[in-house]
Protein backbone atom coordinates (compact mmCIF):
# COMPACT_ATOMS: atom_id res chain seq x y z
CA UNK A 1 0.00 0.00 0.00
CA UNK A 2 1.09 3.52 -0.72
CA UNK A 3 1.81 5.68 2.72
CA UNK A 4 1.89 8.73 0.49
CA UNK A 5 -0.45 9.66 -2.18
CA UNK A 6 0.54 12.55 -4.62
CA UNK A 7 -1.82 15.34 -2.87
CA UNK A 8 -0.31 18.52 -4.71
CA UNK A 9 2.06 19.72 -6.96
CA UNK A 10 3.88 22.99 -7.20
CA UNK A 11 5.52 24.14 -10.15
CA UNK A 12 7.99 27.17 -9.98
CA UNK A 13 9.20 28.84 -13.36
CA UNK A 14 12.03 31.85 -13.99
CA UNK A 15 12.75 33.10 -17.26
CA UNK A 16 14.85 35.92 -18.24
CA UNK A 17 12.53 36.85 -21.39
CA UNK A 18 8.80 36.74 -20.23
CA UNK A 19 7.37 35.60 -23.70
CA UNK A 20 8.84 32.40 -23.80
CA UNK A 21 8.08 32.05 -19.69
CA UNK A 22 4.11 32.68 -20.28
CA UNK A 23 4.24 30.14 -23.57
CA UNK A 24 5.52 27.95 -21.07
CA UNK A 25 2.90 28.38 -18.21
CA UNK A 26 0.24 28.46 -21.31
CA UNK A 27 1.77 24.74 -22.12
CA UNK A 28 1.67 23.27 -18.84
CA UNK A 29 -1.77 24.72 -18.28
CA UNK A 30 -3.53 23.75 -21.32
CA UNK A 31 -1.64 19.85 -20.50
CA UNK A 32 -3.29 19.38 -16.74
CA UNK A 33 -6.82 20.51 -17.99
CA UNK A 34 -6.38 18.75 -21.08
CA UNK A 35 -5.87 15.10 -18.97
CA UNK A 36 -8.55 16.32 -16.37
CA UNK A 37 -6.37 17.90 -13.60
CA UNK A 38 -7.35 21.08 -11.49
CA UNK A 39 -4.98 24.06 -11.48
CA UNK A 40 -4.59 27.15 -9.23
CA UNK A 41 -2.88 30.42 -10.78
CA UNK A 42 -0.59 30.86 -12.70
CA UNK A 43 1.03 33.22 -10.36
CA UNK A 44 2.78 35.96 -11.30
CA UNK A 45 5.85 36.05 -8.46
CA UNK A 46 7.56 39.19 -8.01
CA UNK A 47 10.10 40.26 -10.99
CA UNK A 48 14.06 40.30 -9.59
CA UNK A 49 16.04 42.74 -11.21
CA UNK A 50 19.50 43.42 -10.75
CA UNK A 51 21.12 46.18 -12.04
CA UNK A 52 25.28 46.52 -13.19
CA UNK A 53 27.20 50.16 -13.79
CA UNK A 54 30.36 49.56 -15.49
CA UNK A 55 32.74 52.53 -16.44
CA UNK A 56 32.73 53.29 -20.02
CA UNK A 57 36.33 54.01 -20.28
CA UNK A 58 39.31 51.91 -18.96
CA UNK A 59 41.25 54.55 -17.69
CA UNK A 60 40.11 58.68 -17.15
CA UNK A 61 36.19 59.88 -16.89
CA UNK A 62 34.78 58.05 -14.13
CA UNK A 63 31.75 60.05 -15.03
CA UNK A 64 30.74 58.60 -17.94
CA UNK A 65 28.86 55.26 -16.92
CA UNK A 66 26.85 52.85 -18.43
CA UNK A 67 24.70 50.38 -16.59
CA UNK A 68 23.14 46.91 -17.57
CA UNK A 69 20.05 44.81 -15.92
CA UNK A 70 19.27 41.83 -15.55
CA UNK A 71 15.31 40.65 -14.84
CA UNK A 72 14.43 37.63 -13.78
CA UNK A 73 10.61 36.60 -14.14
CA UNK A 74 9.29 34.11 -11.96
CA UNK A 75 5.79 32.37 -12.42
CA UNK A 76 3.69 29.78 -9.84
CA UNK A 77 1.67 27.05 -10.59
CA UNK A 78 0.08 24.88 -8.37
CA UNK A 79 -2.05 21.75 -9.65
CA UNK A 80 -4.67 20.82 -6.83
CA UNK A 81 -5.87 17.88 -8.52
CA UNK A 82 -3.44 15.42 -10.25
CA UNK A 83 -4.03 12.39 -12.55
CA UNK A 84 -1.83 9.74 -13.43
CA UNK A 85 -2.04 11.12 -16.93
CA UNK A 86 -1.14 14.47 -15.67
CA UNK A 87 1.86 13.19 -14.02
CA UNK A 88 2.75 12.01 -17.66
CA UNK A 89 1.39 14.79 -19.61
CA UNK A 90 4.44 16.88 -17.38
CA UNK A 91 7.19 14.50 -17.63
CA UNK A 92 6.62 14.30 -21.81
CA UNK A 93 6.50 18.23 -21.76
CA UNK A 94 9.32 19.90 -23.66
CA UNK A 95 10.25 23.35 -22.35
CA UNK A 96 12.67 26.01 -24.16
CA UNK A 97 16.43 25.82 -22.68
CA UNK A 98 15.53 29.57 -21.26
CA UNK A 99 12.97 28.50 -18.72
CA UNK A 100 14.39 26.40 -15.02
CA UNK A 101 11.74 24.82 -13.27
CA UNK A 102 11.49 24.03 -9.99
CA UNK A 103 8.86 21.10 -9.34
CA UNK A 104 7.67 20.11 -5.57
CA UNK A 105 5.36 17.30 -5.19
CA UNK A 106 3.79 17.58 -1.80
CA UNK A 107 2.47 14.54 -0.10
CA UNK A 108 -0.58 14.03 2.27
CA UNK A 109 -0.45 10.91 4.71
């Protein structure tokens, strides 16, 4: 007998460019309610940017600066209600390289 039954899973997504994250989130979606799961969100998590100021010149006019950022876009998904064909559905999914995901499968006893 199983002790722990899949009760919830929780799916995490960053992206630097936030067109290929939200075709992404659109796939996953469309794949649980497609195989009869139940979905909550998606979630839009707050954006991180970071930003860089570099010197323009290697040697006089510390003035003249020029500065770079970096945003990282972060999406949540959580899928209340899971089928064994949902489980597939996910591992069969192909993503961009550009997207990491972060999946947490939380248990109830």
């Amino acid at each position: 007998m199983d002790k722990f039954k899949i009760g919830k899973i929780r799916i995490k997504l960053r992206a630097y460019d936030h067109a290929v994250l939200d075709k992404c989130v659109w796939d996953i979606v469309h794949n649980v309610k497609r195989t009869g799961g139940r979905i909550a969100g998606p979630v839009p998590l707050p954006t991180k940017r970071t930003v860089y100021t570099v010197l323009r010149s290697p040697h006089v006019d510390k003035k003249s600066r020029e500065q770079f950022e970096l945003r990282i876009h972060n999406r949540l998904i959580d899928i209340v209600k899971s089928t064994q064909q949902t489980t597939e559905a996910l591992k069969n999914l192909n993503l961009p390289a550009g997207v990491d995901v972060e999946i947490k499968m939380l248990s109830e006893e």
